[in-house]
N, C-alpha and C. Protein backbone atom coordinates (compact mmCIF):
# COMPACT_ATOMS: atom_id res chain seq x y z
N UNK A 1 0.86 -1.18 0.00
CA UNK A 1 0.00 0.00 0.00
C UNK A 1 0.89 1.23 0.00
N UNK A 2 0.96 1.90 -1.19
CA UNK A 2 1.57 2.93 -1.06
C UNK A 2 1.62 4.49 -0.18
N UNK A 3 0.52 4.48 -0.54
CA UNK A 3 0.04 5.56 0.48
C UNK A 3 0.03 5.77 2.10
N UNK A 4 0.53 4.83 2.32
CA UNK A 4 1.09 4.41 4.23
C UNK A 4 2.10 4.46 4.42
N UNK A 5 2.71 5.24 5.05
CA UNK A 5 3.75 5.64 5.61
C UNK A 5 4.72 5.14 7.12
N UNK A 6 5.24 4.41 7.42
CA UNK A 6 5.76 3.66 8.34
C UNK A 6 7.05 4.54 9.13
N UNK A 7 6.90 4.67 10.48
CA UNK A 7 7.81 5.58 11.75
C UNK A 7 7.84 4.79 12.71
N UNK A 8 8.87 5.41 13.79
CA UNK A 8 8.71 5.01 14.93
C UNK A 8 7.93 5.89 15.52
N UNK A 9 7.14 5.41 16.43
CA UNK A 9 5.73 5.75 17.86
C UNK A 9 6.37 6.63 18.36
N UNK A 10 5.74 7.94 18.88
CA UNK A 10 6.59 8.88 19.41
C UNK A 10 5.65 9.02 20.30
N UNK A 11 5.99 9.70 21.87
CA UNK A 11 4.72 10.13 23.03
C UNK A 11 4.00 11.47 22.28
N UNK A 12 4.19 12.02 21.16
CA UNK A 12 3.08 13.29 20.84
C UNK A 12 1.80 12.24 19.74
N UNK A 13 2.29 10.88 18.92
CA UNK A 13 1.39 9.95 19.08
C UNK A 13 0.01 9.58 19.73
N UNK A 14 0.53 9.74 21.25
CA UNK A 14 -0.15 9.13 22.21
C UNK A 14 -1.78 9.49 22.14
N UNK A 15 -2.36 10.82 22.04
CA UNK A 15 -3.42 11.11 21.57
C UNK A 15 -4.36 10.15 20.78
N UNK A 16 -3.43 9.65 19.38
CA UNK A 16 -4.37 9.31 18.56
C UNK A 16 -4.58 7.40 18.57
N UNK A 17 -3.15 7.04 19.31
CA UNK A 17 -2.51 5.84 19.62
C UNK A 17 -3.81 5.44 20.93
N UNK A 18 -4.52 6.75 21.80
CA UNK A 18 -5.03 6.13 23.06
C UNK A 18 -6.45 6.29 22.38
N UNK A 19 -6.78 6.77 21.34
CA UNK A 19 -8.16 6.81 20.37
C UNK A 19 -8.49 5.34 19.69
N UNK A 20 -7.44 5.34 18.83
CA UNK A 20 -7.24 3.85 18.41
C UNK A 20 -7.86 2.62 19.09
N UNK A 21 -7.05 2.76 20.33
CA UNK A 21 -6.69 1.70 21.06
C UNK A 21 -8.24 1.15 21.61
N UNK A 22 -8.68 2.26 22.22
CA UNK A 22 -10.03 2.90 23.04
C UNK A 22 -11.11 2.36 22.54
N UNK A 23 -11.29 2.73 20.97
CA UNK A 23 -12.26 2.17 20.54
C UNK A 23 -12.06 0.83 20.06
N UNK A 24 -11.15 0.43 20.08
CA UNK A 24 -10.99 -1.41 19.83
C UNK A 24 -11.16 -1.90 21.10
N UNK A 25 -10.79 -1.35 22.49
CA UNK A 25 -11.00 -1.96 23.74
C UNK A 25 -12.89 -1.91 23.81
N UNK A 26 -13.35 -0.56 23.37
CA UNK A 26 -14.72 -0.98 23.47
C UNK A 26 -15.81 -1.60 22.58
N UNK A 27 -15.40 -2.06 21.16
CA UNK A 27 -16.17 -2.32 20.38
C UNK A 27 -15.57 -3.93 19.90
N UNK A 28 -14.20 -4.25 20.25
CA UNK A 28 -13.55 -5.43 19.64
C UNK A 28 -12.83 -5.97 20.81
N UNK A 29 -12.64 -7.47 19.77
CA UNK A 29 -11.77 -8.30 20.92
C UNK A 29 -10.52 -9.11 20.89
N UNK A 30 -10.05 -7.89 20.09
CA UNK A 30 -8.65 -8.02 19.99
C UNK A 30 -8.05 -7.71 21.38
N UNK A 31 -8.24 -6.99 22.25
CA UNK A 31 -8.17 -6.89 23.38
C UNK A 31 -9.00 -7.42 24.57
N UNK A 32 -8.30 -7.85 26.01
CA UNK A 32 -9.32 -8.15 26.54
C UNK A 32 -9.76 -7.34 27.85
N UNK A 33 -8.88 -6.42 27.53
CA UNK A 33 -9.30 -5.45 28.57
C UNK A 33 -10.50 -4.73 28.23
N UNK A 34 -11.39 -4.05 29.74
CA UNK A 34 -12.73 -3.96 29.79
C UNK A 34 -12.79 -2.78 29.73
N UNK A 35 -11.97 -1.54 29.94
CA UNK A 35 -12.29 -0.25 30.42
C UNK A 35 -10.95 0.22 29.36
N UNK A 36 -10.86 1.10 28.37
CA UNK A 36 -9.88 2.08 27.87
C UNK A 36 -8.90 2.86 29.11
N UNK A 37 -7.45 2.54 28.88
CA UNK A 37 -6.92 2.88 29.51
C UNK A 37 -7.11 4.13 28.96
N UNK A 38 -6.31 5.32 29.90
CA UNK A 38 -6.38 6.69 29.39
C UNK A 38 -4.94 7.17 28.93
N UNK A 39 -4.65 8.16 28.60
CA UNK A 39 -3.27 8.64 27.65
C UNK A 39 -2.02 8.67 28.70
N UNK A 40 -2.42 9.08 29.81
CA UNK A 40 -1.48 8.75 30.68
C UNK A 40 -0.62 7.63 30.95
N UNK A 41 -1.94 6.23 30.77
CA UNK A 41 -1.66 4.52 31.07
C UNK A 41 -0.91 4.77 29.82
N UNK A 42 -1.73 4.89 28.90
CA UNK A 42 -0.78 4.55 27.23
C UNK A 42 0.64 5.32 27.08
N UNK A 43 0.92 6.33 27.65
CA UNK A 43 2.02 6.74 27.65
C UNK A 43 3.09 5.59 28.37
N UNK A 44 2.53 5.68 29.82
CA UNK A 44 3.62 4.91 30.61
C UNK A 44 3.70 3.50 30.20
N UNK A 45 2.49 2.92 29.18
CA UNK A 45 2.93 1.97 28.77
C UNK A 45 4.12 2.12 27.61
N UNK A 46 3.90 3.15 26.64
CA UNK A 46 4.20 2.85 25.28
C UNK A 46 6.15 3.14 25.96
N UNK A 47 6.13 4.00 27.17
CA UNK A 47 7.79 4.21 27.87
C UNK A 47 8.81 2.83 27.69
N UNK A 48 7.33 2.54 28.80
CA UNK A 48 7.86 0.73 29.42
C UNK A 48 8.61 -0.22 28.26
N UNK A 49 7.94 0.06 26.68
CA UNK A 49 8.26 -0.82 26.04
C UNK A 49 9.47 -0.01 25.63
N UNK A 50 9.18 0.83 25.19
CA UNK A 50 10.78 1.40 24.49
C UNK A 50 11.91 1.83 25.22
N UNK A 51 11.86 1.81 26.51
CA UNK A 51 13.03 1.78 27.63
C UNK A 51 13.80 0.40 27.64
N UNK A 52 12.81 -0.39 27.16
CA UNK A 52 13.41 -1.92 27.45
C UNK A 52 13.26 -2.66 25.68
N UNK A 53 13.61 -1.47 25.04
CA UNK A 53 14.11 -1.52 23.64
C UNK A 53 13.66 -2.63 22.37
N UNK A 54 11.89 -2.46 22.84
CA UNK A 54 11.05 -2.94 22.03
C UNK A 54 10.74 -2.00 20.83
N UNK A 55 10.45 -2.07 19.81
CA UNK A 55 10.04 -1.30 18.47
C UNK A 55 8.73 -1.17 18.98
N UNK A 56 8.31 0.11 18.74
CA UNK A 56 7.06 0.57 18.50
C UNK A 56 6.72 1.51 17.44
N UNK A 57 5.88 1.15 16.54
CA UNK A 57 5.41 2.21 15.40
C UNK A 57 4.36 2.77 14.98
N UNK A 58 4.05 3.04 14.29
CA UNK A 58 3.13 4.02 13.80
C UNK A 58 2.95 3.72 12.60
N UNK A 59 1.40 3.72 11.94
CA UNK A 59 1.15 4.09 10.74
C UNK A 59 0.62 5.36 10.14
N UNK A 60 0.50 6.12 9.32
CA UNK A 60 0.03 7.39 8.80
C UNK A 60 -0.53 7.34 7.34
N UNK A 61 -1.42 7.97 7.08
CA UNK A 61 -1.60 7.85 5.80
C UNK A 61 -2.19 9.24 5.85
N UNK A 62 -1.97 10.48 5.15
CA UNK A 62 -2.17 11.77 4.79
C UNK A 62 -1.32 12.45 6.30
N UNK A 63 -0.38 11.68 6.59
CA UNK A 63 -0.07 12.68 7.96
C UNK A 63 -0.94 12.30 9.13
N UNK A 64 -2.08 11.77 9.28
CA UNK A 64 -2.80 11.28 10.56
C UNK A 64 -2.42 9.73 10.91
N UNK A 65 -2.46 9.21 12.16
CA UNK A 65 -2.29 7.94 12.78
C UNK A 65 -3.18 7.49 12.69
N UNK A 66 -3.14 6.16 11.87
CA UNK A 66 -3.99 5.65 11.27
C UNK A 66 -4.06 3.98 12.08
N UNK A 67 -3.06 3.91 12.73
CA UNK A 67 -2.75 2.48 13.35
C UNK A 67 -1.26 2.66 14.27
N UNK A 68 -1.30 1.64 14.62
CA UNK A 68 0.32 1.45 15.22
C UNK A 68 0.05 -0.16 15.97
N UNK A 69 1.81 -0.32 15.92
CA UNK A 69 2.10 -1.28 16.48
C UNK A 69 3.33 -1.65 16.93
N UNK A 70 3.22 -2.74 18.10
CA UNK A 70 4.83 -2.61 18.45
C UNK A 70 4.60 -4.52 19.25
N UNK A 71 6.16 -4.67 19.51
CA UNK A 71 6.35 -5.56 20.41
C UNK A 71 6.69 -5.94 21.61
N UNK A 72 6.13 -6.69 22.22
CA UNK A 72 6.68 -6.36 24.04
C UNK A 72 6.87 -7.59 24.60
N UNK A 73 7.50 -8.21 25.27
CA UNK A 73 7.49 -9.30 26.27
C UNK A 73 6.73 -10.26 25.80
N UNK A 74 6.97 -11.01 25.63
CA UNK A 74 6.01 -12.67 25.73
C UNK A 74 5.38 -13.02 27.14
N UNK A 75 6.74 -13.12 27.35
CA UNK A 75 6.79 -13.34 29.22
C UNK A 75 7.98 -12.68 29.64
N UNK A 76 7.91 -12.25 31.11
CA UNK A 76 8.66 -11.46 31.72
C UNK A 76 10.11 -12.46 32.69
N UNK A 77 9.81 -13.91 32.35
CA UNK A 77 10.92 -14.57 33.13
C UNK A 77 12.20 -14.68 31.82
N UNK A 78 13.47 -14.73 32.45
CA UNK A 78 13.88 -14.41 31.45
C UNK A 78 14.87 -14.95 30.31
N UNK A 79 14.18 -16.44 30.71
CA UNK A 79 14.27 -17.22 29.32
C UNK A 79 13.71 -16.88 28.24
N UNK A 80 12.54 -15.91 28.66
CA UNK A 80 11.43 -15.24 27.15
C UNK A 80 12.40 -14.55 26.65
N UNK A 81 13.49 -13.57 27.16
CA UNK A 81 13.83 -12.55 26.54
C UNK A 81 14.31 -12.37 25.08
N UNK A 82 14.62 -13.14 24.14
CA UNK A 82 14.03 -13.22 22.78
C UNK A 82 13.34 -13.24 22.29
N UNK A 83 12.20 -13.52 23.08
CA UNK A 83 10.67 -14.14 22.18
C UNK A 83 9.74 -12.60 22.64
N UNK A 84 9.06 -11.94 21.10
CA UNK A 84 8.39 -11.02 21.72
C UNK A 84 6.98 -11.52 21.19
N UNK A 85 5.68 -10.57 21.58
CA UNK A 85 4.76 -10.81 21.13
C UNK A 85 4.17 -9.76 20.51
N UNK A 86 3.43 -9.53 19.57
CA UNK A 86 3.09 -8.56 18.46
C UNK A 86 1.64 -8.09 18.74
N UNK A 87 1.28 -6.83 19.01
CA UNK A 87 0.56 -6.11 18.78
C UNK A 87 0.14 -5.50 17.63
N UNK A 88 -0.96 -5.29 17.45
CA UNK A 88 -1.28 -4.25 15.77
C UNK A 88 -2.74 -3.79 16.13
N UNK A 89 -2.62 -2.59 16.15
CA UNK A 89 -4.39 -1.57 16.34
C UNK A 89 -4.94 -0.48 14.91
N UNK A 90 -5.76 -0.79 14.44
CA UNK A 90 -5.87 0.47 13.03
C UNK A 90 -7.24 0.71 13.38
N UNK A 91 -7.09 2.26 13.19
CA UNK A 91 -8.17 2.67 13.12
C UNK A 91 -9.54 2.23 12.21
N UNK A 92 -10.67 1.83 12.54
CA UNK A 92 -11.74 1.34 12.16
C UNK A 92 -11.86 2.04 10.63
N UNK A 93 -11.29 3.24 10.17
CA UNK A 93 -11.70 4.04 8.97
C UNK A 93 -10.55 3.74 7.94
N UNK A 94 -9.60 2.88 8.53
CA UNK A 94 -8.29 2.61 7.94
C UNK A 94 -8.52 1.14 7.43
N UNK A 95 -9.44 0.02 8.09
CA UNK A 95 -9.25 -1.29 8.15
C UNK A 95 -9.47 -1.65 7.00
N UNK A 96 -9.00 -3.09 6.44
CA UNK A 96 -8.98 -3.73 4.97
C UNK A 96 -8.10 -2.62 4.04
N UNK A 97 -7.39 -1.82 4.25
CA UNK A 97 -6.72 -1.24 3.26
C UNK A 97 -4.99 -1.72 3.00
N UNK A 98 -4.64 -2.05 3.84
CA UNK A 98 -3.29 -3.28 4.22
C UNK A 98 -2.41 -2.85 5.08
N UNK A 99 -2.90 -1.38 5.77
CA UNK A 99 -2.35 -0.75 6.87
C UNK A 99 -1.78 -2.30 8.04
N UNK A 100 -3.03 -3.20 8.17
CA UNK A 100 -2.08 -3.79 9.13
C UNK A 100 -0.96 -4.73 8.58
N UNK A 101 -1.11 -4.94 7.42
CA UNK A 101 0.11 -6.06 6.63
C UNK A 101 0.99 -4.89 6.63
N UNK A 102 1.42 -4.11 6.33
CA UNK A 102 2.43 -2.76 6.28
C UNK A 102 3.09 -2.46 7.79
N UNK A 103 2.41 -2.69 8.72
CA UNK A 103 2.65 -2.63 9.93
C UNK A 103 3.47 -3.92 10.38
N UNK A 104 2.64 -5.32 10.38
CA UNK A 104 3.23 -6.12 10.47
C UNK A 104 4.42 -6.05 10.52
N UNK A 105 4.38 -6.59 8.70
CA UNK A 105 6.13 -6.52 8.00
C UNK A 105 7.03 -5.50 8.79
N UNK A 106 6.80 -4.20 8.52
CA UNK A 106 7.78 -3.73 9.48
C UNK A 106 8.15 -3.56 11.27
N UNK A 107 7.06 -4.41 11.78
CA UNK A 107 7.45 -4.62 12.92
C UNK A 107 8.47 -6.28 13.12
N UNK A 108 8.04 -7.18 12.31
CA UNK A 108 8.78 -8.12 12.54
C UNK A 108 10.19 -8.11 11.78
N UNK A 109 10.35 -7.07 10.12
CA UNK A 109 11.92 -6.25 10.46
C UNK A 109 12.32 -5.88 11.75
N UNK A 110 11.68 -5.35 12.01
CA UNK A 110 12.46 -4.30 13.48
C UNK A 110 12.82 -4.99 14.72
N UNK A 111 11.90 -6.00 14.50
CA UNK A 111 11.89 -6.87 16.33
C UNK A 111 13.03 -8.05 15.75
N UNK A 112 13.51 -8.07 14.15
CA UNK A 112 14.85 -9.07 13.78
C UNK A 112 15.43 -8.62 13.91
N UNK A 113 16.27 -7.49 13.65
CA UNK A 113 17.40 -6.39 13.61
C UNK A 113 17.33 -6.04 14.81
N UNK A 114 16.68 -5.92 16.15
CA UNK A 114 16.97 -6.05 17.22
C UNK A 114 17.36 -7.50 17.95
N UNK A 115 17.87 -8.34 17.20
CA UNK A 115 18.29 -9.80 17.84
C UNK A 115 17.04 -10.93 18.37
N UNK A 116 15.45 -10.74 18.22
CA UNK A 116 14.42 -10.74 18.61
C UNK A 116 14.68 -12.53 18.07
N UNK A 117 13.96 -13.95 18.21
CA UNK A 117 14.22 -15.15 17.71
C UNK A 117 12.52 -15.63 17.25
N UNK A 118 11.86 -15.11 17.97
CA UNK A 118 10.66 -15.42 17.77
C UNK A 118 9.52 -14.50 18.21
N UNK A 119 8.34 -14.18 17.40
CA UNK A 119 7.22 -13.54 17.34
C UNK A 119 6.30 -14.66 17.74
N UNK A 120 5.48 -14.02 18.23
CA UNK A 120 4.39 -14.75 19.21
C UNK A 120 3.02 -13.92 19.23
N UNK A 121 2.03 -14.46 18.44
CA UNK A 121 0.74 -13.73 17.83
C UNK A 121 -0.45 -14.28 19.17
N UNK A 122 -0.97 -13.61 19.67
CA UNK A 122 -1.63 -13.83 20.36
C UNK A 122 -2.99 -13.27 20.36
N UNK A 123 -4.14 -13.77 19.68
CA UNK A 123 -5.61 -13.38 18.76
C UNK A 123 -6.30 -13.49 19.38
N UNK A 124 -7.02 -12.21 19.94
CA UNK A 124 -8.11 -12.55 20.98
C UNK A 124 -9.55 -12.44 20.10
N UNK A 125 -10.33 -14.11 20.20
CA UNK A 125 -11.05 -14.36 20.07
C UNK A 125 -10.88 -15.25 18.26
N UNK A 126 -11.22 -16.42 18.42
CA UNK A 126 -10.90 -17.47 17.49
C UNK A 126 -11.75 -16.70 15.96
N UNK A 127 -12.79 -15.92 16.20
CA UNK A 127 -13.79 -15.16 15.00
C UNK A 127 -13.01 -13.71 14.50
N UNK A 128 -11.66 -13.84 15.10
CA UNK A 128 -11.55 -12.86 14.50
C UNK A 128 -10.25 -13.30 13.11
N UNK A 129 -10.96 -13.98 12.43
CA UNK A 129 -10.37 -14.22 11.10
C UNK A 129 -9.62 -13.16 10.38
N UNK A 130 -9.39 -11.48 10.25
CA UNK A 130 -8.78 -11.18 9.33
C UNK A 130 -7.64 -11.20 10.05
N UNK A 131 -7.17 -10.62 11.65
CA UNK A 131 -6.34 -11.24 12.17
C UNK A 131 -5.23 -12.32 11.67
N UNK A 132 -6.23 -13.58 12.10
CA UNK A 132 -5.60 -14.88 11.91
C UNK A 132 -4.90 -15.01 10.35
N UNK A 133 -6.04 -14.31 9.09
CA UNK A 133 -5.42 -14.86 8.01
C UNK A 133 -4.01 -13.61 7.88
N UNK A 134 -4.05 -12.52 8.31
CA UNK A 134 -2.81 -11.62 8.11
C UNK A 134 -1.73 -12.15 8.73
N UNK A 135 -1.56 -12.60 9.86
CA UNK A 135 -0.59 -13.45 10.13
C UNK A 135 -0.22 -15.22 9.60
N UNK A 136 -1.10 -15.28 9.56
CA UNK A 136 -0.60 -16.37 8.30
C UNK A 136 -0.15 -16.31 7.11
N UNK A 137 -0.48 -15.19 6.50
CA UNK A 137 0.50 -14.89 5.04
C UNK A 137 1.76 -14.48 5.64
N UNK A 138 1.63 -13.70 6.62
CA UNK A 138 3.19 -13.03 6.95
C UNK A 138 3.72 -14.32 7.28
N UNK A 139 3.76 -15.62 7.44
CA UNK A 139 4.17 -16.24 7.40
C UNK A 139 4.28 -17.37 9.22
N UNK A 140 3.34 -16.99 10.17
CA UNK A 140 2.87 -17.49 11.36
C UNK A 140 2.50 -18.81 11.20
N UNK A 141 2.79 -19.23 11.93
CA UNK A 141 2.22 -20.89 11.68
C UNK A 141 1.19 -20.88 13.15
N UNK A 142 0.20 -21.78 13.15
CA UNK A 142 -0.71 -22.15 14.23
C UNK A 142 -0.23 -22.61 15.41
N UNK A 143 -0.57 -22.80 16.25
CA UNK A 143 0.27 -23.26 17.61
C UNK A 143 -0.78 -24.09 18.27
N UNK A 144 -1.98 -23.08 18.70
CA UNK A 144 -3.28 -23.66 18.94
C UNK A 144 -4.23 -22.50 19.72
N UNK A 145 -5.04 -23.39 20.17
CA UNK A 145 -6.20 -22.13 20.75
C UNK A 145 -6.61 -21.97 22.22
N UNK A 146 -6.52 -21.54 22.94
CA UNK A 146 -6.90 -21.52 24.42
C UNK A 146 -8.70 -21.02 24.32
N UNK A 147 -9.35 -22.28 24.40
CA UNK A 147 -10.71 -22.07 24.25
C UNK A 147 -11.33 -21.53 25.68
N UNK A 148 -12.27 -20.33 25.51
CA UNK A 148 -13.04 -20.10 26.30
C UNK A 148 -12.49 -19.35 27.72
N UNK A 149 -11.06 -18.58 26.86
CA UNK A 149 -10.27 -17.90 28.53
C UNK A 149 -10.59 -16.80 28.75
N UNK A 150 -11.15 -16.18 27.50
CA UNK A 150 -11.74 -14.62 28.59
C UNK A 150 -13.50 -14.32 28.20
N UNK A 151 -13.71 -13.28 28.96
CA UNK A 151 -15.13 -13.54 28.60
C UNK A 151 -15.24 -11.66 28.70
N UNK A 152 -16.20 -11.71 27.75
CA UNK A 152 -16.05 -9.82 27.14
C UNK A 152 -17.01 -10.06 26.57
N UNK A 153 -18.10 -8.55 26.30
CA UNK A 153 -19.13 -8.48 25.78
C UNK A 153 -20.27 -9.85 25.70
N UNK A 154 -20.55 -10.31 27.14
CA UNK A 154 -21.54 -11.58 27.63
C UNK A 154 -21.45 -12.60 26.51
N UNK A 155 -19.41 -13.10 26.53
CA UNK A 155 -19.58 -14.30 25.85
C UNK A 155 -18.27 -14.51 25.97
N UNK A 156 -18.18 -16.19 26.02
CA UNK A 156 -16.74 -16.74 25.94
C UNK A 156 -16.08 -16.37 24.88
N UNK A 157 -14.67 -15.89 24.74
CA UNK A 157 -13.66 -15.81 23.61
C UNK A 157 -12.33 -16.92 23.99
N UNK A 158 -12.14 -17.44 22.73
CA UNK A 158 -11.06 -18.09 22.57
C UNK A 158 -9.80 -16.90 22.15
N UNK A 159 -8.72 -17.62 22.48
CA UNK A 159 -7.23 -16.54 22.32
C UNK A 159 -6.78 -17.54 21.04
N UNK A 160 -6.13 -17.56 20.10
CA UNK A 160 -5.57 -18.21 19.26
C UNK A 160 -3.86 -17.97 18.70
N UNK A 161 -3.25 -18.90 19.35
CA UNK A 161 -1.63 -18.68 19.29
C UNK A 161 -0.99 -18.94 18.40
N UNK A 162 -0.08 -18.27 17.64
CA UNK A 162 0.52 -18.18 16.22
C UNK A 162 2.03 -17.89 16.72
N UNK A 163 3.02 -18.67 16.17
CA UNK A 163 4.27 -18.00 16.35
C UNK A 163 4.82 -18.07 14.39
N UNK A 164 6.17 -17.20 15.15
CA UNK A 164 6.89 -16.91 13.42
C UNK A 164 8.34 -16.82 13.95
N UNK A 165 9.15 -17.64 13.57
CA UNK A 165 11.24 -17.20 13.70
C UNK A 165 11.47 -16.53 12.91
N UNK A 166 12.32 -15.49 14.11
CA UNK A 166 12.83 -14.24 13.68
C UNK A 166 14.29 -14.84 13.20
N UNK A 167 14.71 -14.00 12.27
CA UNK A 167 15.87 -14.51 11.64
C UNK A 167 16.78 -15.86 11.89
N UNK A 168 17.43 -15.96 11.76
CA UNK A 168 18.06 -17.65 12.65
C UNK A 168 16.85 -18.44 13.30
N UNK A 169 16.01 -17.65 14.04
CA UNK A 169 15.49 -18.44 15.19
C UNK A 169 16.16 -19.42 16.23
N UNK A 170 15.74 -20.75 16.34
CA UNK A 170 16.23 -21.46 17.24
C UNK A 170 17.45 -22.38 16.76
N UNK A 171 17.83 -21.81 15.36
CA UNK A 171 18.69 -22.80 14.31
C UNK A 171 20.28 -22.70 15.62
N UNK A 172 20.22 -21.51 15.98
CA UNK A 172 21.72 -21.17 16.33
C UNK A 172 21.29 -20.43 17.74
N UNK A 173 22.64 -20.55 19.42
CA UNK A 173 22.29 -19.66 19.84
C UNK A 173 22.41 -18.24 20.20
N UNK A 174 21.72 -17.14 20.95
CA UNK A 174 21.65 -15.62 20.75
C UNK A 174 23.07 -15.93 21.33
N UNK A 175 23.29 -14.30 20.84
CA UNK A 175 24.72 -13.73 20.80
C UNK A 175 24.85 -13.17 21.66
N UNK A 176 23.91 -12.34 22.97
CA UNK A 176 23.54 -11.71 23.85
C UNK A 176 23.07 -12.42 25.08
């Protein structure tokens, strides 16, 4: 998609990054949180990740934030510390245009070139198919599904787990 423009996430972001986010926490279930954090939470989150030298980005298309995404922790013990897990949010007026394949791709560049071994897709709610099939072209393989672990908008959701090796992967070990 030409017209999308790919950066790193900056805190003057945060505005349109806690809009985004907000209305996917209340209308979708890609998330399973119940209440929109506010710009403050999203700030000290979006810190947390890039202090501890996760990629976070941004999409734009005419100059407005149109999406973003970044990677953070799998798990916090610290055998994970290669393995991240992938986020991606687009604005509802942006969706089906390939903003999130554009995002993707350049987040799983960014989380390789940071020494990263494995991406870890984590899909809240098994119906949410465009999800699932965008990470499967990018190249995710299935893992499996944790049926029935959260429950949002008066109904069980399944989580559906996808991983992808980041460069080498597990062929060789980190250098770090």
């Amino acid at each position: 998609m030409s017209d999308v423009s790919i950066r790193p996430a900056s805190p003057a972001d945060i505005p349109a990054i806690a809009r985004i986010y907000g209305q996917s926490v209340l209308t979708g279930t890609a998330s399973f949180e119940l209440e929109p954090p506010d710009e403050a939470e999203m700030l000290r989150r979006m810190r947390a990740l890039l202090d501890g030298g996760f990629p976070y980005i941004a999409a734009e298309i005419g100059g407005a934030v149109v999406g973003y995404a970044y990677a953070g922790p799998y798990r916090t013990r610290p055998a994970y510390r290669f393995t991240v897990e992938d986020s991606i949010y687009i604005d509802p007026a942006a969706q089906r245009r390939g903003v999130g394949r554009v995002l993707l791709k350049n987040l799983i560049e960014e989380s390789t070139r940071r020494g990263f071994r494995l991406m870890v897709a984590v899909i809240g709610d098994s119906a949410q198919v465009p999800s699932i099939e965008l990470h499967r072209a990018m190249g995710f393989e299935m893992v499996g599904t944790f049926e029935n672990i959260g429950f949002k908008f008066d109904r069980w959701l399944d989580s559906v787990l996808m991983q992808l090796p980041l460069g080498e992967g597990a062929t060789t070990k980190p250098t770090t």
